[in-house]
PDB file of N, CA and C in Angstrom:
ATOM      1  N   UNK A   1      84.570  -4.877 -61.464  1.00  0.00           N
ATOM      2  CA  UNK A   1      83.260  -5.337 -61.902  1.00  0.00           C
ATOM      3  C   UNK A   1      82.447  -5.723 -60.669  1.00  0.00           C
ATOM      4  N   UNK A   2      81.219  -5.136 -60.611  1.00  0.00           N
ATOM      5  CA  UNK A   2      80.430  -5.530 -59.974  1.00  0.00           C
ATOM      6  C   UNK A   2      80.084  -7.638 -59.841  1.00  0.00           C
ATOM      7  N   UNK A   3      80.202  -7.906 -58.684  1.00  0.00           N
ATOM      8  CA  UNK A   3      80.225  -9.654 -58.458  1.00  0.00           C
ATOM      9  C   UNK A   3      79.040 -10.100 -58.175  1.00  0.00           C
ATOM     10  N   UNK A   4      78.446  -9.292 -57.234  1.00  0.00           N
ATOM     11  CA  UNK A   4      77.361  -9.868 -56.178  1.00  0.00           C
ATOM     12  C   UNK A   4      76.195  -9.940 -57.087  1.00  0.00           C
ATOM     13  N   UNK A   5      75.600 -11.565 -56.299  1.00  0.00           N
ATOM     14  CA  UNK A   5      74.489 -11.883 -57.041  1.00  0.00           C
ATOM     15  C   UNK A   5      73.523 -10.364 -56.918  1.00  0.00           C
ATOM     16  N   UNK A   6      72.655 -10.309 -57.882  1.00  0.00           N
ATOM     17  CA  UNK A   6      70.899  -9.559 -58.218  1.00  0.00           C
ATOM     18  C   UNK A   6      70.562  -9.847 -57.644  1.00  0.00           C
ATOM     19  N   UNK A   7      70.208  -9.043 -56.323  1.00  0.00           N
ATOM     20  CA  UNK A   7      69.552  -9.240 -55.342  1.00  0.00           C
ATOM     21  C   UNK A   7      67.873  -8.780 -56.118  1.00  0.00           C
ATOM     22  N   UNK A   8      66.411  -9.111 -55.265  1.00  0.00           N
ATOM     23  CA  UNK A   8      65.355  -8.723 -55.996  1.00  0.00           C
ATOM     24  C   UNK A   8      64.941  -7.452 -56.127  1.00  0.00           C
ATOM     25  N   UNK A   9      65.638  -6.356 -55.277  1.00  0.00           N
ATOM     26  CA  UNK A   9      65.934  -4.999 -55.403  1.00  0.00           C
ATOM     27  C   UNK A   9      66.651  -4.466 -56.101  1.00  0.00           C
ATOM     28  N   UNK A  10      67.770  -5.111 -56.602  1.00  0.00           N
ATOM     29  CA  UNK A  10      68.255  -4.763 -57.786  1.00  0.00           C
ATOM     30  C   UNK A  10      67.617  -5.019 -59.282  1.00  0.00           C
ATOM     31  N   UNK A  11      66.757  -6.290 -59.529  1.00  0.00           N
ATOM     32  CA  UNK A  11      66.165  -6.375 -60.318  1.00  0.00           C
ATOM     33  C   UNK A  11      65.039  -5.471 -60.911  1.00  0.00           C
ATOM     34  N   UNK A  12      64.176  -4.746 -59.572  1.00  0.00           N
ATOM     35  CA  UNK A  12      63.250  -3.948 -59.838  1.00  0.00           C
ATOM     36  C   UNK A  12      63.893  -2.551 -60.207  1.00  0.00           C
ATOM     37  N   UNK A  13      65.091  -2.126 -59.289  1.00  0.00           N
ATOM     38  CA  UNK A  13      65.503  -1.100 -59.811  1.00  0.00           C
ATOM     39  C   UNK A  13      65.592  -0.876 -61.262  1.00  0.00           C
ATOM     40  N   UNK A  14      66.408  -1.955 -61.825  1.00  0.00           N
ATOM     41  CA  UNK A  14      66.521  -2.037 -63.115  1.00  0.00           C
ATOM     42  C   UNK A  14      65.696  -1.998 -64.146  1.00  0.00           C
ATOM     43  N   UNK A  15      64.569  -2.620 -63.764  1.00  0.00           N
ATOM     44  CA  UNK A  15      63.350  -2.593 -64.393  1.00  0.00           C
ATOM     45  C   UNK A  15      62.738  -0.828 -64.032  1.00  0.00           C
ATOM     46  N   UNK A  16      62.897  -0.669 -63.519  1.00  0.00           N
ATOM     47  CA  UNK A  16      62.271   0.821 -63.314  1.00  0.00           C
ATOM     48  C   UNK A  16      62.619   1.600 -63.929  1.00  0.00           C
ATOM     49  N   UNK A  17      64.255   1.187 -64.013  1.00  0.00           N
ATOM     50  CA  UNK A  17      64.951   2.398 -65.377  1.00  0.00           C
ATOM     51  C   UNK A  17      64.604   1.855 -66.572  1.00  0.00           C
ATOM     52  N   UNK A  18      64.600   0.517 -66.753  1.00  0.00           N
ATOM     53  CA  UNK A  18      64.408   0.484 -67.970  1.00  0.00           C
ATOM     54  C   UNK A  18      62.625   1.024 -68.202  1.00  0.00           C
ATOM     55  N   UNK A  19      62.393   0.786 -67.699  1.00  0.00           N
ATOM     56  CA  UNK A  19      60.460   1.111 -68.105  1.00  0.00           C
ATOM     57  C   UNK A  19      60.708   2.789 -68.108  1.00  0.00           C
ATOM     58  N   UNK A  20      61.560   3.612 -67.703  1.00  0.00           N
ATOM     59  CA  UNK A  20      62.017   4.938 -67.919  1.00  0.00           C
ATOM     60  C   UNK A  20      62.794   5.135 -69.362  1.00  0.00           C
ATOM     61  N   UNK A  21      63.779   4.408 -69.801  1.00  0.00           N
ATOM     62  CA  UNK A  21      64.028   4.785 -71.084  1.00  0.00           C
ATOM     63  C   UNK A  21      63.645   4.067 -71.721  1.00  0.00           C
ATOM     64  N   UNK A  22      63.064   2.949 -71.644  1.00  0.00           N
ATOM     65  CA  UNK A  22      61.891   2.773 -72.940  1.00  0.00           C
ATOM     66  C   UNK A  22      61.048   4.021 -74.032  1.00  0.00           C
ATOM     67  N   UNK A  23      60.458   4.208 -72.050  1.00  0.00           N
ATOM     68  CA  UNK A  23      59.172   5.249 -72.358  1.00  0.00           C
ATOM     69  C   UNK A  23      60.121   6.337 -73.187  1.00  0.00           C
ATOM     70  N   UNK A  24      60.657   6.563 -72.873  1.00  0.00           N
ATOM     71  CA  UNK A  24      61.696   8.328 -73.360  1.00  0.00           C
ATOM     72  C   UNK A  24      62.508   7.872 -74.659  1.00  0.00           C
ATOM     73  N   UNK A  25      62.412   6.666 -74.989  1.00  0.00           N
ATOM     74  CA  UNK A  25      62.872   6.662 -76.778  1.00  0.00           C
ATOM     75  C   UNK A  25      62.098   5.873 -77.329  1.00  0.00           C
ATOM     76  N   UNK A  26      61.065   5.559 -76.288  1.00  0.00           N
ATOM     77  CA  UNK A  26      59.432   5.167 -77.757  1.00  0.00           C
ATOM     78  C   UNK A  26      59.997   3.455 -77.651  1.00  0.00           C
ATOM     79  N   UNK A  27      60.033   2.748 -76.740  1.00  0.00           N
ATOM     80  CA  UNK A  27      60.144   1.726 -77.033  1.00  0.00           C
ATOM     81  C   UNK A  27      59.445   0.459 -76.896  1.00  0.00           C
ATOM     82  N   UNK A  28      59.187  -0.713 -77.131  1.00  0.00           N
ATOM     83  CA  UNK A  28      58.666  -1.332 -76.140  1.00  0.00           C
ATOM     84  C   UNK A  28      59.923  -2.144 -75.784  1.00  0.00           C
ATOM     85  N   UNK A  29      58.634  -2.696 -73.973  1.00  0.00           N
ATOM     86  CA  UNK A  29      60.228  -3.378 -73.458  1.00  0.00           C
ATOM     87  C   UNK A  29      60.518  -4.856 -74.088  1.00  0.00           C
ATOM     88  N   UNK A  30      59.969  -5.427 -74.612  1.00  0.00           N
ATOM     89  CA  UNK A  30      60.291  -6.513 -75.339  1.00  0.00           C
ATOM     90  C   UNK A  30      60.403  -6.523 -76.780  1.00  0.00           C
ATOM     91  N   UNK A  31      60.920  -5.149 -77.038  1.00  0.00           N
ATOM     92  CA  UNK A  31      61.501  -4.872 -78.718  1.00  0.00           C
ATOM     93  C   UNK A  31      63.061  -5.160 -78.979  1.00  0.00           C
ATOM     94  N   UNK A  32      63.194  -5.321 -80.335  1.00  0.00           N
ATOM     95  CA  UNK A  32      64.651  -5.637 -79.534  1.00  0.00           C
ATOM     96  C   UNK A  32      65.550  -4.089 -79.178  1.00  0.00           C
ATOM     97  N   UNK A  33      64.893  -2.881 -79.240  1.00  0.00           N
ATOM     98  CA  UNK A  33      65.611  -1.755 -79.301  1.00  0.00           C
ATOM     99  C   UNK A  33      65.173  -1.853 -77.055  1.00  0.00           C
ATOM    100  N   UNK A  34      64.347  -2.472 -76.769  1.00  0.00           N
ATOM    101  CA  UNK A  34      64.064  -2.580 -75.499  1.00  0.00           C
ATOM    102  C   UNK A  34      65.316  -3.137 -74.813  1.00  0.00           C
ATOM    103  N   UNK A  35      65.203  -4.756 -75.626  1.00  0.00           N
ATOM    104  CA  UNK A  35      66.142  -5.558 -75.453  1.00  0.00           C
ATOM    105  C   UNK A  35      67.562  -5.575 -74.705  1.00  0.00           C
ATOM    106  N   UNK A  36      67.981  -4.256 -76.125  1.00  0.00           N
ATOM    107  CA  UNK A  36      69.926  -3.505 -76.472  1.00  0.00           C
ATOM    108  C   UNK A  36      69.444  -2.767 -74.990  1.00  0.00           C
ATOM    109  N   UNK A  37      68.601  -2.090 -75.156  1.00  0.00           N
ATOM    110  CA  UNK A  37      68.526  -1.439 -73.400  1.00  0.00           C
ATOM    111  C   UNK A  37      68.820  -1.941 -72.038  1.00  0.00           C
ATOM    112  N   UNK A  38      68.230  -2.726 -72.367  1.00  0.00           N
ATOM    113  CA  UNK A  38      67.592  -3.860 -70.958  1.00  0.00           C
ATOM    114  C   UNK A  38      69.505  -4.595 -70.519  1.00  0.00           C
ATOM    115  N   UNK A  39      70.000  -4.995 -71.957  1.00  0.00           N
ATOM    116  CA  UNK A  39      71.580  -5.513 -71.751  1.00  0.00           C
ATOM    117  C   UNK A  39      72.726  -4.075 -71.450  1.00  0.00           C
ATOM    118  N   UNK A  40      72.197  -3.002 -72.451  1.00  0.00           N
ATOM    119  CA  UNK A  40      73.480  -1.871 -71.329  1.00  0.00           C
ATOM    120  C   UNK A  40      72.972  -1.524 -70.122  1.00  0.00           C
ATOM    121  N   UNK A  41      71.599  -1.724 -69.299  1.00  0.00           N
ATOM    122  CA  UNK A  41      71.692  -1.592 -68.275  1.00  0.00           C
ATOM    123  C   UNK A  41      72.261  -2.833 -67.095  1.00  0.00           C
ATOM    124  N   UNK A  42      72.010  -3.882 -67.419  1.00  0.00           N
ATOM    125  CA  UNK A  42      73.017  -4.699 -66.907  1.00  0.00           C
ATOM    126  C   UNK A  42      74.458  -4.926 -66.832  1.00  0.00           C
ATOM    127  N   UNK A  43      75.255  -4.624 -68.121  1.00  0.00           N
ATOM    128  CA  UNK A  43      76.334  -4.156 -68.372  1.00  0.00           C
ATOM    129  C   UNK A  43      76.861  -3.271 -67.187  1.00  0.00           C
ATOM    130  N   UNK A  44      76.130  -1.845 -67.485  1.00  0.00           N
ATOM    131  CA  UNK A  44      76.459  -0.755 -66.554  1.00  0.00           C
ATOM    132  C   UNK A  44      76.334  -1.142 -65.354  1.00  0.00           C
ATOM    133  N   UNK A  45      75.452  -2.270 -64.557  1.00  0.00           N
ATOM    134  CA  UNK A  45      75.317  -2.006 -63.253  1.00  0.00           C
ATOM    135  C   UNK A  45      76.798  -3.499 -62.603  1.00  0.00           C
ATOM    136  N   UNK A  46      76.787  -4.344 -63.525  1.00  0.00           N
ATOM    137  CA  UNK A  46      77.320  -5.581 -63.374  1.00  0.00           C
ATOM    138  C   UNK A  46      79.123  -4.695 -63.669  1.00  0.00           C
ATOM    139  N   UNK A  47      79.229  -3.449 -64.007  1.00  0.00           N
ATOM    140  CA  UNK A  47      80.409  -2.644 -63.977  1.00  0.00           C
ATOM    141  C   UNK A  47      80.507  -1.701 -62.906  1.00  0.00           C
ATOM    142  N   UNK A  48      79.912  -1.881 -62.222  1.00  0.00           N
ATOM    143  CA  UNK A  48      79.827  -0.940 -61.119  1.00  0.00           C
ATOM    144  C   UNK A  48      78.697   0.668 -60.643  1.00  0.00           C
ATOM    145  N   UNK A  49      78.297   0.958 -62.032  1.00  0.00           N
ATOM    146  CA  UNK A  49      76.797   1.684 -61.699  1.00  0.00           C
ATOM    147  C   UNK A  49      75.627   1.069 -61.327  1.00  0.00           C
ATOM    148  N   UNK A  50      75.710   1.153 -59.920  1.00  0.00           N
ATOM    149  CA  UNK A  50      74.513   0.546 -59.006  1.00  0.00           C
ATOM    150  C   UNK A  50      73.309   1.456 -58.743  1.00  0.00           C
ATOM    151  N   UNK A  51      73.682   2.523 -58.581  1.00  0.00           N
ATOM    152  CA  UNK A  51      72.881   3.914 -58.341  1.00  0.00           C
ATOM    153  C   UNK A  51      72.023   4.133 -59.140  1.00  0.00           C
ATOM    154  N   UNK A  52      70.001   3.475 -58.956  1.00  0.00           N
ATOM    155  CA  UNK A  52      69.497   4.050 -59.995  1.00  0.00           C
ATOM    156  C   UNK A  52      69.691   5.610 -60.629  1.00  0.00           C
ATOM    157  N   UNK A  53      69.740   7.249 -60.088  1.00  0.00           N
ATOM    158  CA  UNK A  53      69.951   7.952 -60.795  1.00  0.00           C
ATOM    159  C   UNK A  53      71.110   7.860 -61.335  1.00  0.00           C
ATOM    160  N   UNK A  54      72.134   7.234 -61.223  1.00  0.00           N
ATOM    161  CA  UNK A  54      73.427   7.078 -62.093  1.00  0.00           C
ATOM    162  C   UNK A  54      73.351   6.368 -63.046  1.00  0.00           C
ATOM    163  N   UNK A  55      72.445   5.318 -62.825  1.00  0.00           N
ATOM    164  CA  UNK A  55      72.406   4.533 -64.900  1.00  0.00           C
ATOM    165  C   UNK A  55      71.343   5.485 -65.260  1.00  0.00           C
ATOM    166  N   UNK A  56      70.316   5.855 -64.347  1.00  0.00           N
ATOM    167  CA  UNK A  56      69.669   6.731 -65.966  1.00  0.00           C
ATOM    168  C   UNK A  56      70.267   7.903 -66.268  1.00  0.00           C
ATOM    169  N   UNK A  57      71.196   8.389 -65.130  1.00  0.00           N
ATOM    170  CA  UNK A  57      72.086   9.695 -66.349  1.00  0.00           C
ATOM    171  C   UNK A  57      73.088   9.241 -67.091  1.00  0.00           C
ATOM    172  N   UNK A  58      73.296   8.198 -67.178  1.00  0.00           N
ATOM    173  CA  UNK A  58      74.217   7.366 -67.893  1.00  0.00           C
ATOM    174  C   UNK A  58      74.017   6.759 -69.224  1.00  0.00           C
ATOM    175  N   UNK A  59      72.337   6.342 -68.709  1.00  0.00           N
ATOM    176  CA  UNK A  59      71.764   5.603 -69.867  1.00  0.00           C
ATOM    177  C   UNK A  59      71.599   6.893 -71.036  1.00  0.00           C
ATOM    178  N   UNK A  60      71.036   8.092 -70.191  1.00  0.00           N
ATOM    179  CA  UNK A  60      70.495   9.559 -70.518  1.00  0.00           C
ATOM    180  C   UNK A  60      71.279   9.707 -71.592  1.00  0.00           C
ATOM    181  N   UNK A  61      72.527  10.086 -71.276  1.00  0.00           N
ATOM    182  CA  UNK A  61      73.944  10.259 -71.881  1.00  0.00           C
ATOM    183  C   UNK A  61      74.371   9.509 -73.105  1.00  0.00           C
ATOM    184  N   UNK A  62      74.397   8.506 -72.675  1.00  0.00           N
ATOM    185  CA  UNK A  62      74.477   7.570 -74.039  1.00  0.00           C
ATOM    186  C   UNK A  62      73.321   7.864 -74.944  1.00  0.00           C
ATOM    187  N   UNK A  63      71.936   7.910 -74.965  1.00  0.00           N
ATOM    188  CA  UNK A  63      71.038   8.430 -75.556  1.00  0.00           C
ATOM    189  C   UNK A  63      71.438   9.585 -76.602  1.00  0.00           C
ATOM    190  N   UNK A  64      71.636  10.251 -75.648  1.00  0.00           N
ATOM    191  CA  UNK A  64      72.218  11.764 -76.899  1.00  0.00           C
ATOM    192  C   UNK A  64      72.771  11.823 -77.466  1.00  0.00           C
ATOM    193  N   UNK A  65      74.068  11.074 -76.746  1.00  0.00           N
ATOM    194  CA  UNK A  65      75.284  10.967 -77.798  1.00  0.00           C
ATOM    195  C   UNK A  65      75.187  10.226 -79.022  1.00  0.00           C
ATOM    196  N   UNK A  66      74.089   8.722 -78.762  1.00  0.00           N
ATOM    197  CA  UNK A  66      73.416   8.227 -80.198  1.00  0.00           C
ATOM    198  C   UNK A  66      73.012   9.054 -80.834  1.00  0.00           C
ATOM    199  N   UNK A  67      72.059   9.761 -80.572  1.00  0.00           N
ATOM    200  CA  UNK A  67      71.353  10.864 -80.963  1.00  0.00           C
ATOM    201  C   UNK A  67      72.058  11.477 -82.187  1.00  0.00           C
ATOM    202  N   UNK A  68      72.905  12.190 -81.190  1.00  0.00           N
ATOM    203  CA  UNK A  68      74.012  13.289 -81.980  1.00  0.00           C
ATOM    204  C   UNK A  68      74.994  12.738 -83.031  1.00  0.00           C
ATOM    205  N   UNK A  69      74.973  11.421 -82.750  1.00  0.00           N
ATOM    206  CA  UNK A  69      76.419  10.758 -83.894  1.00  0.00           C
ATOM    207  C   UNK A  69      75.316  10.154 -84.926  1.00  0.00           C
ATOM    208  N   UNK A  70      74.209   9.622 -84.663  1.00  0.00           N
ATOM    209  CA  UNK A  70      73.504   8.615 -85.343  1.00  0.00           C
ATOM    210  C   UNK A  70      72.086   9.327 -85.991  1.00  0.00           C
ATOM    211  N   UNK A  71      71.731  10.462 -85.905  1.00  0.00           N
ATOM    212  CA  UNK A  71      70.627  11.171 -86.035  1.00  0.00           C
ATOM    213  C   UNK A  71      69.348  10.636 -85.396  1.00  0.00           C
TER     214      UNK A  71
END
C-alpha cells in the first residue's frame, strides 16, 4: 500500500482524473456517483497506482466492465 502523505501534486493529479471521468460518465463532481469516483481513485492510488495514465486506464476499465455487467 501506498504510505506517503498527498503531496499537493498528487492531489491535483487526482483531481484531473477525476474531472476526466466525471466528464466521460456524465457526472458531477459532487454527486454522489462523483463521490464513489473520487473514493476508487484514492483507493487505487493509496494501493499503489500513482501514475495518472494508469488510474485512468484503470478507472477506464472498471467503467466498462460496470458497463458490461450492470448495463
Amino acid at each position: 500500500m501506498h504510505t506517503q502523505i498527498m503531496e499537493p501534486s498528487d492531489l491535483e493529479m487526482l483531481t484531473r482524473v477525476l474531472h476526466h471521468m466525471c466528464r466521460q460518465e456524465g457526472h458531477q463532481m459532487d454527486s454522489d456517483d462523483g463521490q464513489n469516483l473520487a473514493r476508487k481513485l484514492v483507493y487505487l492510488f493509496q494501493s499503489g497506482v500513482v501514475d495518472e495514465f494508469d488510474l485512468m486506464d484503470t478507472m477506464e476499465a472498471w467503467s466498462r466492465e460496470n458497463q458490461r455487467r450492470f448495463g
